[in-house]
Protein backbone atom coordinates (compact mmCIF):
# COMPACT_ATOMS: atom_id res chain seq x y z
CA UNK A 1 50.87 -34.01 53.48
CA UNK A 2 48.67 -33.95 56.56
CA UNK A 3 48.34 -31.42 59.54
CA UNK A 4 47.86 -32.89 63.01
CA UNK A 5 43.75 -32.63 62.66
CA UNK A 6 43.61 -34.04 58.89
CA UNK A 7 44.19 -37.24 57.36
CA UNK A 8 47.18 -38.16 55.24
CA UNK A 9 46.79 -37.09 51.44
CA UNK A 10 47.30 -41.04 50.38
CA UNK A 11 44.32 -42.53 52.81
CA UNK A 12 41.06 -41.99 51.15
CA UNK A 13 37.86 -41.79 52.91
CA UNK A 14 36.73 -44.84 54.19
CA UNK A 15 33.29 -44.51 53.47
CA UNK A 16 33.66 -43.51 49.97
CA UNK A 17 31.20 -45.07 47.18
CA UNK A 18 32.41 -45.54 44.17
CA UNK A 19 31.11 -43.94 41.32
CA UNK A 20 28.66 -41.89 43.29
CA UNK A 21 30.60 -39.01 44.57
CA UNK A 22 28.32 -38.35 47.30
CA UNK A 23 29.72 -40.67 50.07
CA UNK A 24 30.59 -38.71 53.44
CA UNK A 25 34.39 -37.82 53.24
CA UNK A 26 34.38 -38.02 57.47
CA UNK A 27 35.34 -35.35 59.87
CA UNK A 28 38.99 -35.17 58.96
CA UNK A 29 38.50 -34.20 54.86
CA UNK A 30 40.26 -30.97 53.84
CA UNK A 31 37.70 -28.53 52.73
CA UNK A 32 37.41 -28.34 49.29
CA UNK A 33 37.79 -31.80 48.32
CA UNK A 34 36.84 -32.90 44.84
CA UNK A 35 34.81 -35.71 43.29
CA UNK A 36 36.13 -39.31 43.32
CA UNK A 37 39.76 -39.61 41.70
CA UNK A 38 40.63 -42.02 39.04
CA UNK A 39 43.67 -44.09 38.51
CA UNK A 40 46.03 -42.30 35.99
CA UNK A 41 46.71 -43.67 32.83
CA UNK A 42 49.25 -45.84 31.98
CA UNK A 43 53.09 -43.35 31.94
CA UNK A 44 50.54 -40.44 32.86
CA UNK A 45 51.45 -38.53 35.76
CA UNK A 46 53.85 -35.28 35.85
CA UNK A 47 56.94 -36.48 36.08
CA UNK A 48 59.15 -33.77 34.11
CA UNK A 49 62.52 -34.51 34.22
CA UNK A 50 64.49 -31.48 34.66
CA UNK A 51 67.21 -30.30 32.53
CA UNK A 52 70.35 -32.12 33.62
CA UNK A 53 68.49 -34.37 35.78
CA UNK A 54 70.75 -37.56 37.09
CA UNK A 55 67.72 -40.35 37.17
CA UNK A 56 69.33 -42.40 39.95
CA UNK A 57 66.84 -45.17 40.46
CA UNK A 58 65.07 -45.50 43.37
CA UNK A 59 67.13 -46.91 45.61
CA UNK A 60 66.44 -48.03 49.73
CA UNK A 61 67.36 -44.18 50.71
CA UNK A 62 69.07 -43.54 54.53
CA UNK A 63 66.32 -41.49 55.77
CA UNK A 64 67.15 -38.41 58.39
CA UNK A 65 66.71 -39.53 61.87
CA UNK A 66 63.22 -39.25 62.77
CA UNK A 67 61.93 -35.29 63.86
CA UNK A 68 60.22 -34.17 66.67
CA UNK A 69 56.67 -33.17 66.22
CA UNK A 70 54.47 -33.30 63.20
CA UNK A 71 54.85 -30.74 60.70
CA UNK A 72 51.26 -28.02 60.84
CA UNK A 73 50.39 -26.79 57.28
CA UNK A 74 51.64 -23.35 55.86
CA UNK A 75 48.46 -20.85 56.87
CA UNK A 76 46.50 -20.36 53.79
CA UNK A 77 47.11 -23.89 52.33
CA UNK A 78 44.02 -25.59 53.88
CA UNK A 79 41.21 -27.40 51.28
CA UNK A 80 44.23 -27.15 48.69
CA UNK A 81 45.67 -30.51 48.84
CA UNK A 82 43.60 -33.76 47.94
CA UNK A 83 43.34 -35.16 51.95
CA UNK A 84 40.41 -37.30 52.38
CA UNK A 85 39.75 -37.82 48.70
CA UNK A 86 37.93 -40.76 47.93
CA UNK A 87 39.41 -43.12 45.53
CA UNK A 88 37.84 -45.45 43.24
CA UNK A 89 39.04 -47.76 41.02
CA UNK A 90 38.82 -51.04 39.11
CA UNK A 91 40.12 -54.59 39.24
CA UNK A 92 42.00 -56.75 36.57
CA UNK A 93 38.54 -57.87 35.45
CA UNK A 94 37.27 -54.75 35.19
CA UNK A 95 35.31 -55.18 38.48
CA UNK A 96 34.68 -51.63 40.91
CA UNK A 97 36.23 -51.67 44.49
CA UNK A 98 35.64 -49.10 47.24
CA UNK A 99 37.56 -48.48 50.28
CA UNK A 100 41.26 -49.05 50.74
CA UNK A 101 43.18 -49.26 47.92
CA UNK A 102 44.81 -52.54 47.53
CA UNK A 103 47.45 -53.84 45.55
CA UNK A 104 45.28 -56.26 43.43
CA UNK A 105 43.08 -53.13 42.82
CA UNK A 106 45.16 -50.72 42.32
CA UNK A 107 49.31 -51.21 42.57
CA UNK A 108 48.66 -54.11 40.00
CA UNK A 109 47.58 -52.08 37.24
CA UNK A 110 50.00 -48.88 38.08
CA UNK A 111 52.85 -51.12 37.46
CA UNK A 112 51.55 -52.89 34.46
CA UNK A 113 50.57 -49.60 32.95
CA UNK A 114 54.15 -48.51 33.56
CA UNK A 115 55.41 -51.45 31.98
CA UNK A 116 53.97 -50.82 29.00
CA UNK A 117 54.82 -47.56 28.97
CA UNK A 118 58.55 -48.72 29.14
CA UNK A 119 57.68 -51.43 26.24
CA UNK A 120 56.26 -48.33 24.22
CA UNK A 121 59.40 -46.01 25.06
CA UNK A 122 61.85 -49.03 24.32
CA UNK A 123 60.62 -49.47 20.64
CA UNK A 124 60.23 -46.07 20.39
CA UNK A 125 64.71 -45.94 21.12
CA UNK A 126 65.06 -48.53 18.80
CA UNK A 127 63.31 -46.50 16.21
CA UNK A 128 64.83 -43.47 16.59
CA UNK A 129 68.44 -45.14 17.29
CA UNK A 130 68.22 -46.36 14.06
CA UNK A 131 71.30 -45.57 11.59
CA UNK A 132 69.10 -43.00 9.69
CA UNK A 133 67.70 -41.37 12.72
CA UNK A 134 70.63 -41.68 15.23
CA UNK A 135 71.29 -38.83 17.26
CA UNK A 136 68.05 -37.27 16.49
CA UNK A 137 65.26 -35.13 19.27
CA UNK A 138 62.94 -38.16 19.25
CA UNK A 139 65.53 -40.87 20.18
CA UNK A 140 66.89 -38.32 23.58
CA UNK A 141 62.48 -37.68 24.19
CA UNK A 142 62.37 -41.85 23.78
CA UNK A 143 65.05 -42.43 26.57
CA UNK A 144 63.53 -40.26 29.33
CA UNK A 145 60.26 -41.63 28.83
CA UNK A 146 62.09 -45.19 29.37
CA UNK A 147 63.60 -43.74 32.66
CA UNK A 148 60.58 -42.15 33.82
CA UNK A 149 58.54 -45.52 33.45
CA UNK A 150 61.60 -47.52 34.93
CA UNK A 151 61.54 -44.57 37.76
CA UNK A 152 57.87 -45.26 38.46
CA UNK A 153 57.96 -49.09 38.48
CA UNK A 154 61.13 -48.58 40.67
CA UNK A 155 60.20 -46.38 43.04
CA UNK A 156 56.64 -48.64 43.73
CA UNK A 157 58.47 -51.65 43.79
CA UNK A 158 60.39 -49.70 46.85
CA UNK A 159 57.35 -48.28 48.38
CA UNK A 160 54.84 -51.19 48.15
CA UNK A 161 57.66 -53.88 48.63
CA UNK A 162 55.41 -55.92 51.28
CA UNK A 163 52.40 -55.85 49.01
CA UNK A 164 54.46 -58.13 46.49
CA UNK A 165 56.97 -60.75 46.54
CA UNK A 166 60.16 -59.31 48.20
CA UNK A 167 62.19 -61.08 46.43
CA UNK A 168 61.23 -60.03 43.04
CA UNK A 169 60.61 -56.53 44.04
CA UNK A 170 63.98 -55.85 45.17
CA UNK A 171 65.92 -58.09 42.26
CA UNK A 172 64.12 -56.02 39.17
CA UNK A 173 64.29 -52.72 41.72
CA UNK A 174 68.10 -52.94 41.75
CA UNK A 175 68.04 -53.60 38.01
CA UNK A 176 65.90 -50.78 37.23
CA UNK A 177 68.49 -48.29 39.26
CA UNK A 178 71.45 -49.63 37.31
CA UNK A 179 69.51 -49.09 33.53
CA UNK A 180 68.04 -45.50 34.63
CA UNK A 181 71.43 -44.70 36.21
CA UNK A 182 73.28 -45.90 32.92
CA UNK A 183 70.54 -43.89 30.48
CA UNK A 184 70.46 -40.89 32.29
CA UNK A 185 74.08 -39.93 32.15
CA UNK A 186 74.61 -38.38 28.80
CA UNK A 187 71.48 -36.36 29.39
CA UNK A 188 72.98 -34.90 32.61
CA UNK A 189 76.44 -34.01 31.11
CA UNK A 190 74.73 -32.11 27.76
CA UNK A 191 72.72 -30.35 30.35
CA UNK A 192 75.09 -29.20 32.79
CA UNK A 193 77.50 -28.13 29.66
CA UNK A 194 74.75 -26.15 28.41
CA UNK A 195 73.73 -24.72 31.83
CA UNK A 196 77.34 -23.23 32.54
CA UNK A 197 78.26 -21.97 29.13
CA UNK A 198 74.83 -19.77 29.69
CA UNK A 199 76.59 -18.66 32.60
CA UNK A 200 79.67 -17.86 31.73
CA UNK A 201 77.58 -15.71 28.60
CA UNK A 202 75.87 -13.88 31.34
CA UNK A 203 78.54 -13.11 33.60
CA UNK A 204 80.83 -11.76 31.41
CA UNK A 205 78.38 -10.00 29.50
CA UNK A 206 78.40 -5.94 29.35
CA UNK A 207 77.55 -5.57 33.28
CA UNK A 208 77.74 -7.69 36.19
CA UNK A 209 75.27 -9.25 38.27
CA UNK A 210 73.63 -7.20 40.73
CA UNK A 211 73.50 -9.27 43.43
CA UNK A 212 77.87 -9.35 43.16
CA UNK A 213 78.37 -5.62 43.22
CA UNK A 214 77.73 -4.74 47.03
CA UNK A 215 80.33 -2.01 47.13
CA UNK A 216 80.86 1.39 48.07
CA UNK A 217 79.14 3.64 44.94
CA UNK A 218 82.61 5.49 44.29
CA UNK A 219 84.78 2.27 43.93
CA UNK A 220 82.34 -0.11 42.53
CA UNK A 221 82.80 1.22 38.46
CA UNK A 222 86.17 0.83 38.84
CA UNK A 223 86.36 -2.39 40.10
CA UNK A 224 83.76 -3.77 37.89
CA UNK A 225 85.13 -2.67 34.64
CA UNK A 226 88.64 -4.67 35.69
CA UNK A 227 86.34 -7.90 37.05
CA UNK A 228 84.49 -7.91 33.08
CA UNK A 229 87.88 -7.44 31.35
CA UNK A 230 89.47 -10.28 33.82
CA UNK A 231 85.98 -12.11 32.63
CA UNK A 232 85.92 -11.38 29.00
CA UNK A 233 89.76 -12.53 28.84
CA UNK A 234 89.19 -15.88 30.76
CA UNK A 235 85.61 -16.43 29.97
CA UNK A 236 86.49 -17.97 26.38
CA UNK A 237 88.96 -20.26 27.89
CA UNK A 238 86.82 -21.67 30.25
CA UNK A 239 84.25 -22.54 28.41
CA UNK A 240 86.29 -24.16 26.02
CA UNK A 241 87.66 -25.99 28.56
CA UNK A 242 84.61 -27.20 30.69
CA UNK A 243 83.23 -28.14 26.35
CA UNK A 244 86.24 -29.97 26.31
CA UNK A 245 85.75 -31.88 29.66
CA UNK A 246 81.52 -32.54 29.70
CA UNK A 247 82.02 -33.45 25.61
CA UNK A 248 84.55 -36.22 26.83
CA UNK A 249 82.21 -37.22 29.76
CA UNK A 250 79.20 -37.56 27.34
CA UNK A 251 80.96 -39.15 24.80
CA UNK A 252 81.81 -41.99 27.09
CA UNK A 253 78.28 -41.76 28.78
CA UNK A 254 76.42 -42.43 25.63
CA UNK A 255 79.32 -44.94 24.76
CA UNK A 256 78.25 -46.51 27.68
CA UNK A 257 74.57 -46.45 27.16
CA UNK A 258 74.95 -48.48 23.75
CA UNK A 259 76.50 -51.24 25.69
CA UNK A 260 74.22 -51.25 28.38
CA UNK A 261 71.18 -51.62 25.97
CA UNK A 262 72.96 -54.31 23.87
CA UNK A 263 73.94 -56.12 27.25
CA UNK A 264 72.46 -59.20 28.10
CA UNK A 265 71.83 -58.01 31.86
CA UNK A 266 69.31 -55.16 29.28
CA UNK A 267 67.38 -57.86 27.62
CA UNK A 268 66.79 -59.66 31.13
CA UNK A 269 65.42 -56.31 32.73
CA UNK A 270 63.21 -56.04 29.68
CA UNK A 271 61.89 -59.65 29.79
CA UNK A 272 61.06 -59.20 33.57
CA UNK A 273 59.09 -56.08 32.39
CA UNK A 274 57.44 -57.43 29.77
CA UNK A 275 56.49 -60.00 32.22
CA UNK A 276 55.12 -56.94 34.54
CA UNK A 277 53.05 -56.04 31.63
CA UNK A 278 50.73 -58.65 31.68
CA UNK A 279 51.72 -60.12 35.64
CA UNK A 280 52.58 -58.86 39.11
CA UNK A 281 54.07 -61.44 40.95
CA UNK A 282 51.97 -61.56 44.27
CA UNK A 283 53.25 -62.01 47.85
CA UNK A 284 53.86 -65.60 49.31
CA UNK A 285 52.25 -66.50 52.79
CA UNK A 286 49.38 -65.30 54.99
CA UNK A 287 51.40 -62.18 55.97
CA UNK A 288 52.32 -61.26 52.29
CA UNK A 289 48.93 -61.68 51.47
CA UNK A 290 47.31 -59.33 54.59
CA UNK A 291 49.94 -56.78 53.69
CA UNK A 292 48.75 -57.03 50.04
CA UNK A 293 45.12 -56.18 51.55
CA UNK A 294 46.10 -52.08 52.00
CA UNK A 295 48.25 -49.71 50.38
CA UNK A 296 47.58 -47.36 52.64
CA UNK A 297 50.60 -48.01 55.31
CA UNK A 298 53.67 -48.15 52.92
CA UNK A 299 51.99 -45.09 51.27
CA UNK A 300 51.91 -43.37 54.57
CA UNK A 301 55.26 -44.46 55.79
CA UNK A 302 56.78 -42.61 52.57
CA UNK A 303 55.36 -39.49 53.26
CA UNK A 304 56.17 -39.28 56.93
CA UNK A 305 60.19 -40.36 55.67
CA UNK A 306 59.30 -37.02 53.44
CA UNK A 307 58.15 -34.81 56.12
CA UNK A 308 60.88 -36.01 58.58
CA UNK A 309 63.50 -35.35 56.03
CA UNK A 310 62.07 -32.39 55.07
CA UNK A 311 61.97 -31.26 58.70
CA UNK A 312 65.72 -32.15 58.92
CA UNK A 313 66.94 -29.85 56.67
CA UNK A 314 69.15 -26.94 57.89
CA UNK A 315 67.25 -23.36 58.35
CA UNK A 316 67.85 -20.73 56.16
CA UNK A 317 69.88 -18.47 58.59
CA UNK A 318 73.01 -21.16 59.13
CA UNK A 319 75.60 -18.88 57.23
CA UNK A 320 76.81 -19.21 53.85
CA UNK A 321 76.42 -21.90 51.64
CA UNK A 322 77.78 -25.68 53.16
CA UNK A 323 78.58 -28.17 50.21
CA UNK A 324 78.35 -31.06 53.02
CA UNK A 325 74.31 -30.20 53.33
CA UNK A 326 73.94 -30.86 49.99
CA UNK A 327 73.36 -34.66 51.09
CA UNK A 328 70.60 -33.79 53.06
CA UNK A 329 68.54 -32.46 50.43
CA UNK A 330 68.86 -34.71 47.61
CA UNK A 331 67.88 -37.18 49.99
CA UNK A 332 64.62 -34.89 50.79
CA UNK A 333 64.58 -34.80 46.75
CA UNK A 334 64.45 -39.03 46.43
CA UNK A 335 62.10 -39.08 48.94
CA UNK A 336 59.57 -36.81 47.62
CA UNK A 337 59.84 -38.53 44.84
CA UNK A 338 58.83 -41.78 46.20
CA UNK A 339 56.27 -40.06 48.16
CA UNK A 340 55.10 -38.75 44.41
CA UNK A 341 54.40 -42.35 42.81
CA UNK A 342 52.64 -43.38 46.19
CA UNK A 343 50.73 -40.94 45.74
CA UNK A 344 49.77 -41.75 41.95
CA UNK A 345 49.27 -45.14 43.10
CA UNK A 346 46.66 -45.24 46.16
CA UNK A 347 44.77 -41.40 44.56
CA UNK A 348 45.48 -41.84 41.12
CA UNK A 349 47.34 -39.04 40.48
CA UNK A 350 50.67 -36.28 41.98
CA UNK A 351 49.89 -34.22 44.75
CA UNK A 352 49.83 -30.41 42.89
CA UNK A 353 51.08 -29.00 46.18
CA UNK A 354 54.37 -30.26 45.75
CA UNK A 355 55.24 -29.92 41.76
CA UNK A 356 56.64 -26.31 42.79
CA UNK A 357 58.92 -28.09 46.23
CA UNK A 358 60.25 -30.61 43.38
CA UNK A 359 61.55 -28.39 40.80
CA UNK A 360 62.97 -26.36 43.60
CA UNK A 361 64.79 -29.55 44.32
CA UNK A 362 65.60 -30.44 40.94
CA UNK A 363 67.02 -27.05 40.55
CA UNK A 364 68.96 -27.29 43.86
CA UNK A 365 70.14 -31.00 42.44
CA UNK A 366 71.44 -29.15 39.07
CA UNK A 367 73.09 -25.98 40.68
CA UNK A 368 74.97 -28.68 43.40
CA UNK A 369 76.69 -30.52 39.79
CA UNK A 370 77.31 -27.62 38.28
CA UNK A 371 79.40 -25.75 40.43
CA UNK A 372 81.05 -29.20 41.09
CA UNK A 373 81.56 -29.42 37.87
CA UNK A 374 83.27 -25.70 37.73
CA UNK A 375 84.88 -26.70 40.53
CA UNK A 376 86.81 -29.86 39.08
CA UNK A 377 88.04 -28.17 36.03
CA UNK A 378 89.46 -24.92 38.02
CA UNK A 379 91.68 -27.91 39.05
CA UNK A 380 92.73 -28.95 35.79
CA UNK A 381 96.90 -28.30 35.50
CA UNK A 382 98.38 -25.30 33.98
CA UNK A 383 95.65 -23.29 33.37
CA UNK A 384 95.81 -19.08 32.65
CA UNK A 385 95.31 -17.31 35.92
CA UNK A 386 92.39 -15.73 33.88
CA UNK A 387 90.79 -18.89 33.58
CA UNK A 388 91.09 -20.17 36.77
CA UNK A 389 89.27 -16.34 37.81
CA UNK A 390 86.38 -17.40 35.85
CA UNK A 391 86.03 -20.29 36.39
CA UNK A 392 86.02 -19.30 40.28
CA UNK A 393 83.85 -16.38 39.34
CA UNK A 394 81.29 -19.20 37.84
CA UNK A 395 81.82 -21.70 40.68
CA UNK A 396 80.77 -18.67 42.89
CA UNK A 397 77.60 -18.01 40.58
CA UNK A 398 76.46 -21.64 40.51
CA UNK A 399 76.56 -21.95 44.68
CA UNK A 400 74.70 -18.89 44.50
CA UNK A 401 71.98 -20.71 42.23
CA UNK A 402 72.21 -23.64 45.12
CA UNK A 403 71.32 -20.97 47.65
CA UNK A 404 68.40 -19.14 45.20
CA UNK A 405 66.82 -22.94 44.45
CA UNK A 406 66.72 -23.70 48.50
CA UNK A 407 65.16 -20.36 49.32
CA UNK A 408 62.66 -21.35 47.01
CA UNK A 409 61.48 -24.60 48.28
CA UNK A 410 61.33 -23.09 51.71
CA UNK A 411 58.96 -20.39 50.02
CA UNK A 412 56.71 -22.82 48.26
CA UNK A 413 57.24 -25.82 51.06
CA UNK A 414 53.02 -26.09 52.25
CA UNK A 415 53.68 -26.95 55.35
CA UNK A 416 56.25 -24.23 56.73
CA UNK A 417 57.03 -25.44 60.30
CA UNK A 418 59.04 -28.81 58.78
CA UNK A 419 61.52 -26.62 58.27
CA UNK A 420 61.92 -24.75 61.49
CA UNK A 421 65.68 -26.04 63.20
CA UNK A 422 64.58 -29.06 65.43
């Protein structure tokens, strides 16, 4: 991210030499910048998908409409983040560039790296899906490093679409949201089951919550001894019920999945990735080719999209919790995402600043599903009134997590003033 007197964290210095170090950064670089960055390693880059996580690919998100001003850094951030970092890198023939990152130089070999990290993760599935080993740890750790690679090569393909062939970009992009969508499904329903059976343990465990006993001293034993009995009665049920429900879902999910990797639309979206692996299709034209020259524009763009959405969100002191803003910040959530694997690609490597922000999100992402998920089977038809309690009663505790997980990306946002109310 970049305050009004610094330079973005995805332009390096200009005047940056490579391999020496010692190159002036200009008058812009943060304090504290480090020595030249490299270009990760092919599927490195933290990219942890949480528990539960829905890998929607990387689609062309709606951004927020665009906010006033420029977002200033949190006080006490400054010289932590990597702006004016020189980056260095090296060509397909192994040759040393300085300057701007281009995509010959350095988008080309992100994505074929990532290609052959999805190659590698692919026969890794097939492995571990095999009748001996089906069902296994290694075959679920296989598939998310397939969806993280197809995330990565997605999400560039998005970012840097003018540095390649449009075309292309945007046929394999779409293809890569459908396979990660398809893949990531089961995951999210195990998770989510797992997630609000905890609850339920917790909350109708031998005391309640803190946080849901704001009462008067003299009443509040009373009344919290008949809430765990109306708990410990229903709390059974409901879990059986919502194992009942998210088994079904997964079930049908990883039903799903098979077919999708047998499909023949599968084995096209791995041919056009094998063909990643060893070519990136380059742009058409004398424009295609001048965008191609810099990275450092589309990288740019997708971090102001961050900061505007980011700067769009509601402020913490709206009221209680409002499922319809729940939009708003898994769309901040995509983008910093996006603005993630720019940043990989032009520096080399994820911005540290914001690993704390995205697990917020990714916790805020989880909570939202899970209390939807309560939600929908509080619906279900002729259920005990005690089951429909706790089920409320774990609805209630899940919004609260939605609440806990946006409090703390406004506590570790860097750059406090995006989210002041425009």
């Amino acid at each position: 991210m970049r305050r009004p007197d610094q330079q973005t964290t995805t332009r390096p210095a200009p005047e940056a030499t490579l391999g020496t170090g010692t190159g002036p950064a200009g008058p812009d670089a943060a304090p504290g910048t480090g020595p030249a960055a490299q270009p990760a390693a092919p599927g490195a880059g933290p990219d942890t998908p949480p528990a539960g996580a829905r890998s929607a690919g990387p689609g062309e998100p709606s951004g927020p409409p665009a906010a006033t001003g420029t977002p200033a850094a949190r006080p006490g951030t400054a010289g932590t983040g990597t702006a004016g970092a020189r980056f260095t890198g090296t060509g397909p023939a192994g040759a040393g560039f300085t300057g701007e990152p281009t995509a010959e130089g350095a988008l080309a070999p992100y994505l074929r790296g990532q290609a052959a990290e999805f190659l590698r993760s692919l026969r890794l599935h097939h492995e571990y899906s095999a009748p001996a080993d089906a069902g296994g740890h290694g075959a679920a750790e296989a598939a998310r490093a397939l969806r993280r690679a197809a995330r990565r090569i997605g999400g560039s393909l998005h970012t840097f679409r003018a540095a390649l062939d449009p075309h292309w970009a945007d046929q394999l992009r779409g293809e890569l949201a459908w396979l990660t969508g398809i893949l990531a499904r089961e995951h999210a329903y195990a998770n989510r089951l797992a997630r609000l059976v905890d609850a339920l343990h917790l909350l109708s465990g031998p005391t309640l919550p803190a946080a849901r006993g704001a009462r008067a001293a003299g009443e509040a034993a009373g009344a919290d001894a008949q809430g765990r009995a109306a708990l410990g009665v229903g709390a059974a049920r409901a879990a059986a019920l919502l194992e009942r429900r998210l088994t079904l879902a997964r079930t049908r999910s990883h039903s799903a999945a098979l077919q999708a990797l047998g499909s023949s639309r599968f084995h096209a979206i791995a041919d056009a990735v094998a063909l990643l692996a060893s070519e990136v299709p380059e742009p058409s034209g004398h424009a295609g080719r001048a965008a191609a020259a810099s990275l450092l524009e589309p990288a740019e763009l997708a971090e102001q999209r961050l900061l505007t959405a980011v700067a769009a969100l509601p402020p913490d002191d709206t009221g209680p919790y409002n499922e319809a803003q729940d939009a708003a910040w898994h769309q901040a959530r995509l983008l910093l995402r996006l603005h993630r694997y720019a940043h990989e690609v032009v520096l080399g490597g994820a911005d540290p600043g914001l690993t704390a922000p995205g697990h917020a999100l990714d916790l805020h992402r989880d909570a939202v599903e899970a209390a939807g998920a309560a939600a929908a089977a509080a619906r279900t038809p002729r259920i005990a009134p005690a089951t429909a309690y706790a089920l409320g009663v774990l609805h209630a505790d899940q919004r609260h997590g939605v609440e806990s997980a946006r409090a703390a990306f406004r506590e570790t946002w860097p750059y406090a003033t995006a989210l002041a109310a425009p």
